[in-house]
C-alpha atoms as a PDB file:
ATOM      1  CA  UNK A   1     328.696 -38.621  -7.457  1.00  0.00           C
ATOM      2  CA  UNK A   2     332.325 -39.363  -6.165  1.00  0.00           C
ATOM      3  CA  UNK A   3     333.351 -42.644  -7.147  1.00  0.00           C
ATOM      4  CA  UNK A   4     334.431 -45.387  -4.427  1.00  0.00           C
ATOM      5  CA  UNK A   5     337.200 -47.452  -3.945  1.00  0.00           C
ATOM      6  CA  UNK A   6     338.283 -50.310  -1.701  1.00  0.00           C
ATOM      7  CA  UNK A   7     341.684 -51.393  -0.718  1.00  0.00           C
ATOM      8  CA  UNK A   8     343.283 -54.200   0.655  1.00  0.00           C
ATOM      9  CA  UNK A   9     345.718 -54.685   2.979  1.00  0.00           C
ATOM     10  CA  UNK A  10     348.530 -55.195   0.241  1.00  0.00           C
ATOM     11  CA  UNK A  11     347.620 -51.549  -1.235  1.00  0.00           C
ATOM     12  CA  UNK A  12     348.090 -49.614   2.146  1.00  0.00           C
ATOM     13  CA  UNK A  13     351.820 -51.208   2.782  1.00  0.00           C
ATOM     14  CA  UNK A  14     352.373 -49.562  -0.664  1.00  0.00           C
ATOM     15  CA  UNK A  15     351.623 -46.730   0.297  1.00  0.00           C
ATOM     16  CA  UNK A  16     353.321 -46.266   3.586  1.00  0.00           C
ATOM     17  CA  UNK A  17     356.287 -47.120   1.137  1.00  0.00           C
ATOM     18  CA  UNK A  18     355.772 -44.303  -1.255  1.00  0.00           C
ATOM     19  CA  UNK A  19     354.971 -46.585  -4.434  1.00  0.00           C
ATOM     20  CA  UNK A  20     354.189 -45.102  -7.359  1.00  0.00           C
ATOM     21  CA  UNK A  21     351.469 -47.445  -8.216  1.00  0.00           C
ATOM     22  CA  UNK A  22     349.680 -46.690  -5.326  1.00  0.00           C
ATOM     23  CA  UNK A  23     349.718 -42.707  -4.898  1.00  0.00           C
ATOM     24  CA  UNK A  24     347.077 -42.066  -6.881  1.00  0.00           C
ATOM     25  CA  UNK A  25     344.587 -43.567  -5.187  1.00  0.00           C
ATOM     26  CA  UNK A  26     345.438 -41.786  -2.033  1.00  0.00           C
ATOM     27  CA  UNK A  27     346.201 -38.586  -3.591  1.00  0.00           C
ATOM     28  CA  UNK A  28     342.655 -38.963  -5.148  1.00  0.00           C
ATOM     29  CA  UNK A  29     341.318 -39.664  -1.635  1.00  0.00           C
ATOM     30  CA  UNK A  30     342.671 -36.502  -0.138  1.00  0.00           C
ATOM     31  CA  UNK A  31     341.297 -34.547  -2.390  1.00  0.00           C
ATOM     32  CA  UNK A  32     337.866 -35.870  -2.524  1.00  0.00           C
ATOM     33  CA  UNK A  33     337.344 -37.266  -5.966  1.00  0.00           C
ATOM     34  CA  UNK A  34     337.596 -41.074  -4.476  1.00  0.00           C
ATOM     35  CA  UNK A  35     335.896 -42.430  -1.525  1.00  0.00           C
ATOM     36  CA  UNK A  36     338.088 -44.430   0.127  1.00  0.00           C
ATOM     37  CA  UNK A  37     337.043 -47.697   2.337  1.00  0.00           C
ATOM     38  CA  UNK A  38     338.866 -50.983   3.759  1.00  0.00           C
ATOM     39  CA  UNK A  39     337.243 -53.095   5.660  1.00  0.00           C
ATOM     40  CA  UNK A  40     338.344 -53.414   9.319  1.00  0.00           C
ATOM     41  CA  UNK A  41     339.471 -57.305   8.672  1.00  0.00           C
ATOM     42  CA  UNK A  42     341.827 -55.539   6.103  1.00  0.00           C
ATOM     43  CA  UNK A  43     342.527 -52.911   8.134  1.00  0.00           C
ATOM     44  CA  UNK A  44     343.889 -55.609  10.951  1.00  0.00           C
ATOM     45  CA  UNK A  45     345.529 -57.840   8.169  1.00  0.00           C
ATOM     46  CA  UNK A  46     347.658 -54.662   7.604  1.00  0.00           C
ATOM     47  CA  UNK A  47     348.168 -54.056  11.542  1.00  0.00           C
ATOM     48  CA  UNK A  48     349.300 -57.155  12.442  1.00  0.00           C
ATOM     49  CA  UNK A  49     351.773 -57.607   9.160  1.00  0.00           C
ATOM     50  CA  UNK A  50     353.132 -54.581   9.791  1.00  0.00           C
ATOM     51  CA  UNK A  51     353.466 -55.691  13.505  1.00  0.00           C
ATOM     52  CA  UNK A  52     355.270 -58.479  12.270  1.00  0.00           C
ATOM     53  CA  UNK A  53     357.772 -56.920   9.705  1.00  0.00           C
ATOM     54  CA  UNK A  54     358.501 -53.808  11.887  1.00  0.00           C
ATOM     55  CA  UNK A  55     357.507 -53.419  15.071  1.00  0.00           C
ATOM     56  CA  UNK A  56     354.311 -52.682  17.238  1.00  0.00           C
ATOM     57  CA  UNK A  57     354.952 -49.124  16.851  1.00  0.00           C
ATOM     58  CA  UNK A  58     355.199 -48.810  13.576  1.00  0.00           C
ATOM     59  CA  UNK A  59     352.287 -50.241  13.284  1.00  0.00           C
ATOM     60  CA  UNK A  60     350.955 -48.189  16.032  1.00  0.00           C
ATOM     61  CA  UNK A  61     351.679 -45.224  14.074  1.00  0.00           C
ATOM     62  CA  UNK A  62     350.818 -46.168  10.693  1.00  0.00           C
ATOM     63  CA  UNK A  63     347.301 -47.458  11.658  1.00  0.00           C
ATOM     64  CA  UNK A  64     346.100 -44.394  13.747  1.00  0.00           C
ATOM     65  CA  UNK A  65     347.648 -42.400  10.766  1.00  0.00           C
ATOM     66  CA  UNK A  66     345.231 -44.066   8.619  1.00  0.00           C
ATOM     67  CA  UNK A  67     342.743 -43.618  11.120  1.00  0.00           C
ATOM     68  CA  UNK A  68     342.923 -39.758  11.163  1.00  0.00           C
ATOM     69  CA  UNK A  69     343.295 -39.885   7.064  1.00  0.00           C
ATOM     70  CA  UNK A  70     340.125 -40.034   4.607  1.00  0.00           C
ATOM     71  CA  UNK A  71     340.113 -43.274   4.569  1.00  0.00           C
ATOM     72  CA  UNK A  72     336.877 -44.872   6.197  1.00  0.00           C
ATOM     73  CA  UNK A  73     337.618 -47.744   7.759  1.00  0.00           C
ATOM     74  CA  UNK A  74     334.141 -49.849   7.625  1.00  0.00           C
ATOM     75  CA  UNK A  75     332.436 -52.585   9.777  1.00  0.00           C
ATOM     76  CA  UNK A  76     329.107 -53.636   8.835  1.00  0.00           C
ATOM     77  CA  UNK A  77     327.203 -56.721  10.471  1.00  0.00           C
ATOM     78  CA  UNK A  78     326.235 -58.271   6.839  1.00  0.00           C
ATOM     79  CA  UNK A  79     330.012 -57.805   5.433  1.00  0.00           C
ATOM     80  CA  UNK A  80     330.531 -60.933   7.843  1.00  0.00           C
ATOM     81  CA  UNK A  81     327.446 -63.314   6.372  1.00  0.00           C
ATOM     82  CA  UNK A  82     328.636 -61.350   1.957  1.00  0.00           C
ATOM     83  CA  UNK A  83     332.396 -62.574   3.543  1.00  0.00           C
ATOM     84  CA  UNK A  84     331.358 -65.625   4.645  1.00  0.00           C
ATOM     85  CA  UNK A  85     329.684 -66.587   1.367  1.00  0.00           C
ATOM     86  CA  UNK A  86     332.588 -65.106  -1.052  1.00  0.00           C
ATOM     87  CA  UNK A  87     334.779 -67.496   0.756  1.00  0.00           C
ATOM     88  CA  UNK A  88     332.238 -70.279   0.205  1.00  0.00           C
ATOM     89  CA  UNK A  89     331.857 -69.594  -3.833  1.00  0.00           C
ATOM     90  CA  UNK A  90     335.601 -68.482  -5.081  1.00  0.00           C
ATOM     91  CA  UNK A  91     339.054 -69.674  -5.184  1.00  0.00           C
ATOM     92  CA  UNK A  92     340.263 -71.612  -2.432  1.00  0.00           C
ATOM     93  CA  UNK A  93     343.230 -69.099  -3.194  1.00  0.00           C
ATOM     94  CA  UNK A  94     341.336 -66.501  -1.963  1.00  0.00           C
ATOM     95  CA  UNK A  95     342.187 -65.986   1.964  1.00  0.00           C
ATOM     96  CA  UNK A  96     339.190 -64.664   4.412  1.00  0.00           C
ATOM     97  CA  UNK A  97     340.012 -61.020   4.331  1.00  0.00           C
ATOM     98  CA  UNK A  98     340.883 -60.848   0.509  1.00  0.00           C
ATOM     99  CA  UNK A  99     336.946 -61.971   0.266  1.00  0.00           C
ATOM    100  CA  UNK A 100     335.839 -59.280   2.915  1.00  0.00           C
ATOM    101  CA  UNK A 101     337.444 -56.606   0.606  1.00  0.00           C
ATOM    102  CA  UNK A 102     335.271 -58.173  -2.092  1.00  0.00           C
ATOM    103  CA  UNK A 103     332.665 -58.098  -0.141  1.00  0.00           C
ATOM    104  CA  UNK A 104     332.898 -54.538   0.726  1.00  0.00           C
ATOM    105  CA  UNK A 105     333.353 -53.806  -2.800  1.00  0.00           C
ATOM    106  CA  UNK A 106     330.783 -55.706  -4.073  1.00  0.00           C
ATOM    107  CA  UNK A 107     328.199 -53.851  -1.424  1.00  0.00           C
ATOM    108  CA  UNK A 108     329.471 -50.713  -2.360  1.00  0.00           C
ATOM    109  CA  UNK A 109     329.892 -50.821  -6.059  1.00  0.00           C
ATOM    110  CA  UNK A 110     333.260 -50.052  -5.876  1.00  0.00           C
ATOM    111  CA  UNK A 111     336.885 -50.590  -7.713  1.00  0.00           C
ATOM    112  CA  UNK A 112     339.017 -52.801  -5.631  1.00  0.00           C
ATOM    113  CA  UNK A 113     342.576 -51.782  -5.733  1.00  0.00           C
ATOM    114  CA  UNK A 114     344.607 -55.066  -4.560  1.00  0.00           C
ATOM    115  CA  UNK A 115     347.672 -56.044  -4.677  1.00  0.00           C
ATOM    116  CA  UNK A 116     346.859 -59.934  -4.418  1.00  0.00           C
ATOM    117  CA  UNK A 117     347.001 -61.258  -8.232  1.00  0.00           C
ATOM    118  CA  UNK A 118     344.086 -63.675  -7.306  1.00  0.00           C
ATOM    119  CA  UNK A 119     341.890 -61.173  -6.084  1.00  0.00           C
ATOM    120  CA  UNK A 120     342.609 -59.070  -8.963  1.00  0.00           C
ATOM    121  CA  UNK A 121     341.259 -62.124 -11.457  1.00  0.00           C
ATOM    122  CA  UNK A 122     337.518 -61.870  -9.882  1.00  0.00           C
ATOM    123  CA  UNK A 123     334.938 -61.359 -12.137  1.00  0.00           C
ATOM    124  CA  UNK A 124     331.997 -60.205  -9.860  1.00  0.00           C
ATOM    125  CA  UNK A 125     333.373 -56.406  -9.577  1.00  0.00           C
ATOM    126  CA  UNK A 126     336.046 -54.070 -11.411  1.00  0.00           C
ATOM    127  CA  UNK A 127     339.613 -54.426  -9.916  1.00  0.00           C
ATOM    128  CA  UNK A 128     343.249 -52.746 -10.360  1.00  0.00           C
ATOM    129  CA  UNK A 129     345.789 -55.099  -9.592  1.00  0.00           C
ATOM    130  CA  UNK A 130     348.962 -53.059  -8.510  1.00  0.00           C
ATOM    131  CA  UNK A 131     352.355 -55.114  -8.824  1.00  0.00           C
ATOM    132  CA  UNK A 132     354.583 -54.878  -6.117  1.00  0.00           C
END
């Protein structure tokens, strides 16, 4: 059974920025050993801060890159309700789409790779906090 990870928003920049922390992951997603997911709130954190540090074309490019890549981007109706109530029950620190990545995580079983040092200090599922 291939084992399944999550990423945030934090952990895709990374990667469009060739860190080493990070290359791994997606190396291990190519080649089929990882299952890679984000949910599409993190997928349009990443959009629209890329949007905002670049330009609408890179993040254009970047997102349909990641769009034709391995990575499945996922929308589920009860990610919204699991969101909803992560928000409710941990750190205020913790913004809306950090808790649908935990969400997604926490439905899936799966290691959350974040680069948000709150995120990483969850207890409900396994993380790997990657410094930036």
């Amino acid at each position: 059974m291939t084992e399944k990870l999550v990423l945030d928003a934090g952990v895709l920049s990374l990667h469009f920025a060739d860190h080493i922390g990070v290359r791994k992951y997606f190396d291990s997603i190519i080649t089929g050993r990882y299952d890679g997911m984000i949910s599409s709130v993190n997928m349009s954190e990443f959009y629209y801060k890329t949007c905002q540090k670049f330009s609408k074309q890179t993040a254009d490019t970047w997102y349909f890159q990641l769009r034709n890549s391995d990575l499945r981007i996922v929308h589920r109706e009860e990610l919204i309700r699991a969101a909803g109530l992560e928000k409710c029950r941990q750190s205020p620190a913790l913004s809306l789409a950090d808790c649908f990545a935990l969400a997604l995580a926490k439905s899936e079983n799966a290691l959350l790779i974040t680069t948000d040092s709150e995120l990483a200090k969850v207890s409900d599922v396994r993380t790997r906090h990657v410094e930036v």
